[in-house]
Protein backbone atom coordinates (compact mmCIF):
# COMPACT_ATOMS: atom_id res chain seq x y z
CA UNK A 1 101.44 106.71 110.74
CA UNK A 2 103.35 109.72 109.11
CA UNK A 3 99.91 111.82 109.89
CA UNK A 4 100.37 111.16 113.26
CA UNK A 5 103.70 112.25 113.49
CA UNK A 6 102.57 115.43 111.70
CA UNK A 7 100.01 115.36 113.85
CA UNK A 8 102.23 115.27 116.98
CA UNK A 9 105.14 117.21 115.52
CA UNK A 10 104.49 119.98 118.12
CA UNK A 11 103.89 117.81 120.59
CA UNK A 12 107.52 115.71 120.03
CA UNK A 13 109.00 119.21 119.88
CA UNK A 14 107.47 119.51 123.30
CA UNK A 15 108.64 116.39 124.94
CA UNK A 16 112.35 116.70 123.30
CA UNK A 17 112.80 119.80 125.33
CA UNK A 18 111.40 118.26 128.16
CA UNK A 19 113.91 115.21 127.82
CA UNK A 20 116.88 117.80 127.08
CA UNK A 21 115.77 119.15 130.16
CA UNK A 22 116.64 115.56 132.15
CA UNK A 23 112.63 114.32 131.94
CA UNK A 24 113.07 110.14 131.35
CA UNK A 25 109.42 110.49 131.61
CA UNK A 26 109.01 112.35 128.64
CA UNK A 27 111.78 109.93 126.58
CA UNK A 28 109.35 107.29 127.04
CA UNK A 29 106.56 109.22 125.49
CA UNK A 30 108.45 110.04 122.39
CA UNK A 31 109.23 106.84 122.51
CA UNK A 32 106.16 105.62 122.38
CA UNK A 33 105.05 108.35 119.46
CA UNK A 34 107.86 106.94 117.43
CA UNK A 35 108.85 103.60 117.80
CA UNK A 36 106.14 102.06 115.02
CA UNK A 37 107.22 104.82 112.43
CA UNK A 38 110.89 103.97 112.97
CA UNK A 39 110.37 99.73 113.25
CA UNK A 40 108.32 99.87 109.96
CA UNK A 41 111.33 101.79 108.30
CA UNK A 42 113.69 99.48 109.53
CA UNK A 43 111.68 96.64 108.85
CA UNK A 44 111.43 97.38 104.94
CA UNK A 45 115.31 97.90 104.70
CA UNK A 46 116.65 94.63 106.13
CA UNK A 47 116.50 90.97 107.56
CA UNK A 48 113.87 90.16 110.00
CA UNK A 49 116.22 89.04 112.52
CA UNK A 50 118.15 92.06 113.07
CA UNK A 51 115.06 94.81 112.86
CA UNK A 52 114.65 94.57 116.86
CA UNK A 53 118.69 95.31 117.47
CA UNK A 54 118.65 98.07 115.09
CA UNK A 55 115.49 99.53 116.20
CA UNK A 56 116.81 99.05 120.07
CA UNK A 57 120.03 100.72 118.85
CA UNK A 58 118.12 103.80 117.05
CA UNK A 59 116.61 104.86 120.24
CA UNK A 60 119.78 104.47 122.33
CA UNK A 61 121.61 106.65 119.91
CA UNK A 62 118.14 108.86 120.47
CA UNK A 63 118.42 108.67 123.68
CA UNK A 64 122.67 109.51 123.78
CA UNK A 65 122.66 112.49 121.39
CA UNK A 66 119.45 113.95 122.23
CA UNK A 67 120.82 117.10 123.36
CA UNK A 68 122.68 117.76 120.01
CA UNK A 69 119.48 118.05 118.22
CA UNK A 70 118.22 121.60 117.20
CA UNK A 71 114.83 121.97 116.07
CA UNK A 72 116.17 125.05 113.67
CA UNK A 73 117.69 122.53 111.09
CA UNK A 74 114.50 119.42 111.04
CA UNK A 75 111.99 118.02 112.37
CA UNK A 76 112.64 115.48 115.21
CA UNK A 77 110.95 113.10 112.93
CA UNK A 78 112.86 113.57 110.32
CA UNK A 79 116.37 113.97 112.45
CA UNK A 80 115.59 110.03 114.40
CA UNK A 81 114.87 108.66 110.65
CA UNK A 82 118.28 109.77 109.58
CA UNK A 83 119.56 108.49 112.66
CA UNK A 84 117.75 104.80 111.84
CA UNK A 85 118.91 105.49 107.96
CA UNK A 86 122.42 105.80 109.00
CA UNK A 87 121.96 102.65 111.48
CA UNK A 88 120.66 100.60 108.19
CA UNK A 89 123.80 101.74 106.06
CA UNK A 90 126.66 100.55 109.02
CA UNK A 91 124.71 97.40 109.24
CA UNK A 92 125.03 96.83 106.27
CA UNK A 93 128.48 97.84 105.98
CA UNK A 94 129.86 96.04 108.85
CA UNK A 95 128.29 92.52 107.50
CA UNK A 96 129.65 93.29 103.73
CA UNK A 97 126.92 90.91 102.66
CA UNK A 98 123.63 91.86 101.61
CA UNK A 99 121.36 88.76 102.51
CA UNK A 100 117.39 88.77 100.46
CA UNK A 101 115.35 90.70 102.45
CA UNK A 102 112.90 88.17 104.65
CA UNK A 103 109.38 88.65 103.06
CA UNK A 104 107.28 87.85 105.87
CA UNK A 105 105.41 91.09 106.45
CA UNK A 106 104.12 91.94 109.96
CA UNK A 107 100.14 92.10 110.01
CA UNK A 108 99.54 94.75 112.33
CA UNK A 109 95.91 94.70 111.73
CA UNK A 110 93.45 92.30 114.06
CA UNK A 111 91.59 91.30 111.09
CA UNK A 112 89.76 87.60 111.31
CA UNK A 113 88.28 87.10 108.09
CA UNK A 114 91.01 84.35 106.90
CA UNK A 115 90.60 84.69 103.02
CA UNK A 116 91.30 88.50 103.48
CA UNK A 117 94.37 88.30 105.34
CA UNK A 118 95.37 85.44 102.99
CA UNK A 119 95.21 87.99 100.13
CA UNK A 120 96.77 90.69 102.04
CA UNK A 121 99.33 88.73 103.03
CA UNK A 122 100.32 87.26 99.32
CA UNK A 123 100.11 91.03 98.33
CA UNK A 124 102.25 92.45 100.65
CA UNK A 125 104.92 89.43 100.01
CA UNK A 126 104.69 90.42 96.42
CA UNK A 127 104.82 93.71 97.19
CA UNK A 128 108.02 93.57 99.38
CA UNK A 129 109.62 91.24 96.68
CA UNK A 130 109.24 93.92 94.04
CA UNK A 131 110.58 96.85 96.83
CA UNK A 132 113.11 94.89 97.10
CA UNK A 133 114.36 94.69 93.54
CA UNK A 134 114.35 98.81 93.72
CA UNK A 135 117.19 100.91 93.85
CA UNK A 136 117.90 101.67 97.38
CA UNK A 137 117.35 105.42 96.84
CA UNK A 138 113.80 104.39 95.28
CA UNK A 139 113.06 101.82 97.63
CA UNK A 140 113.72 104.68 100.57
CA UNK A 141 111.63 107.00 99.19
CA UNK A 142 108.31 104.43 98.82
CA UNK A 143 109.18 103.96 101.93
CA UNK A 144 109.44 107.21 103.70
CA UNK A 145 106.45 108.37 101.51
CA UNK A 146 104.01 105.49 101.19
CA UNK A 147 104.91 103.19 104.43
CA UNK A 148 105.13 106.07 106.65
CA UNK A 149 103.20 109.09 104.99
CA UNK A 150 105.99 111.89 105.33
CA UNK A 151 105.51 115.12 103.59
CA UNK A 152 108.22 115.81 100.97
CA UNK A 153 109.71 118.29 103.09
CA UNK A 154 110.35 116.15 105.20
CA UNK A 155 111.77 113.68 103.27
CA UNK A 156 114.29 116.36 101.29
CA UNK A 157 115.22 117.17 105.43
CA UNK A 158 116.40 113.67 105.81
CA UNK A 159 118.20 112.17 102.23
CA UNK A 160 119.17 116.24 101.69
CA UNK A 161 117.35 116.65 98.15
CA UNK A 162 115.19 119.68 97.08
CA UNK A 163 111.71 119.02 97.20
CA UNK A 164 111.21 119.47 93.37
CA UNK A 165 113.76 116.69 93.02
CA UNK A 166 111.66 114.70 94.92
CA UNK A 167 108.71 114.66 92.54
CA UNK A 168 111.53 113.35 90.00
CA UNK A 169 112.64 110.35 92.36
CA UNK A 170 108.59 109.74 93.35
CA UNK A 171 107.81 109.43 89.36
CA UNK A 172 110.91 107.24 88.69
CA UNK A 173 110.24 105.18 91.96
CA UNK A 174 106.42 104.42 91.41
CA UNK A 175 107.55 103.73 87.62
CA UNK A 176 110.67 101.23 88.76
CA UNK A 177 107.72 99.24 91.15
CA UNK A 178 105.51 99.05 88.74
CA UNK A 179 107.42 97.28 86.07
CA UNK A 180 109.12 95.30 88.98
CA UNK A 181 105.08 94.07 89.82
CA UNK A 182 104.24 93.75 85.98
CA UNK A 183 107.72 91.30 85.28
CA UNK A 184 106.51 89.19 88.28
CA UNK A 185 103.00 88.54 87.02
CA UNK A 186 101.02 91.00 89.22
CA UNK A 187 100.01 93.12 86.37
CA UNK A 188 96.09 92.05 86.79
CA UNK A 189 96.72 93.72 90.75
CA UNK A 190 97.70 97.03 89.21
């Protein structure tokens, strides 16, 4: 989904001006560009429950600030993501507990064969275990990079780290899940 928003990155810049401009029209087609990019993130990062409310809240603050964003300093993209990263961090501030992440993963795809989604069902439950055993600043990374296939630049935009450090945190990250999948028996997966 991060292809499409690389994709469309000209054509959000387009419809931000547009919705500076006044156009509600246009809001809804960012909107509709961004919302699966943005629910996946928030999905990986906490409860089931509250995704929808934080989501929901993302795009309101979208929607109220819109006219503070420049397109000199990042991407769109990358400016709502730190707007749904800073949404995750108050929620979980505000509740002062940090609840096991849910591992029921949403199966986007309209596949019938029932053995196959079995399987990719138990994999992405073990996967989502072992993500969330990760350091928060590893677990953000696979997410930004491997859920939602952003370019490094884009990620050093939003967490504010050079790209070289990046290759760094993607090394130590894909190391971390790996030995998080190997101590829970999924080393015959990798």
């Amino acid at each position: 989904m991060g292809s499409i928003l690389k994709e469309k990155a000209e054509e959000i810049e387009d419809l931000v001006l547009l919705v500076q401009k006044g156009d509600k029209e246009a809001f809804s087609d960012l909107y509709n560009l961004l919302i699966d990019p943005i629910f996946r993130y928030v999905y990986y990062k906490v409860n089931q429950a509250e995704v929808d409310d934080i989501v929901e809240t993302v795009f309101l603050k979208v929607w109220e600030n819109i006219k503070q964003y420049k397109p000199q300093k990042k991407s769109f993209s990358a400016w709502v993501f730190r707007i749904a990263h800073n949404l995750v961090i108050d929620h979980y501030r505000s509740s002062k507990t940090f609840d096991e992440l849910d591992y029921k993963i949403a199966d986007y795809k309209r596949e019938h064969n029932p053995i196959k989604t079995t399987e990719d069902t138990l994999e992405q439950n073990l996967l989502r275990r072992a993500m969330g055993k990760l350091k928060d600043n590893y677990r953000e990374f696979l997410i930004y990079k491997f859920v939602n296939d952003l370019s490094n630049r884009e990620i050093a935009q939003m967490i504010g780290k050079s790209e070289g450090s990046l290759r760094i945190l993607q090394f130590r990250a894909l190391k971390a899940l790996k030995q998080e999948l190997e101590e829970m028996g999924a080393a015959r997966h990798l």
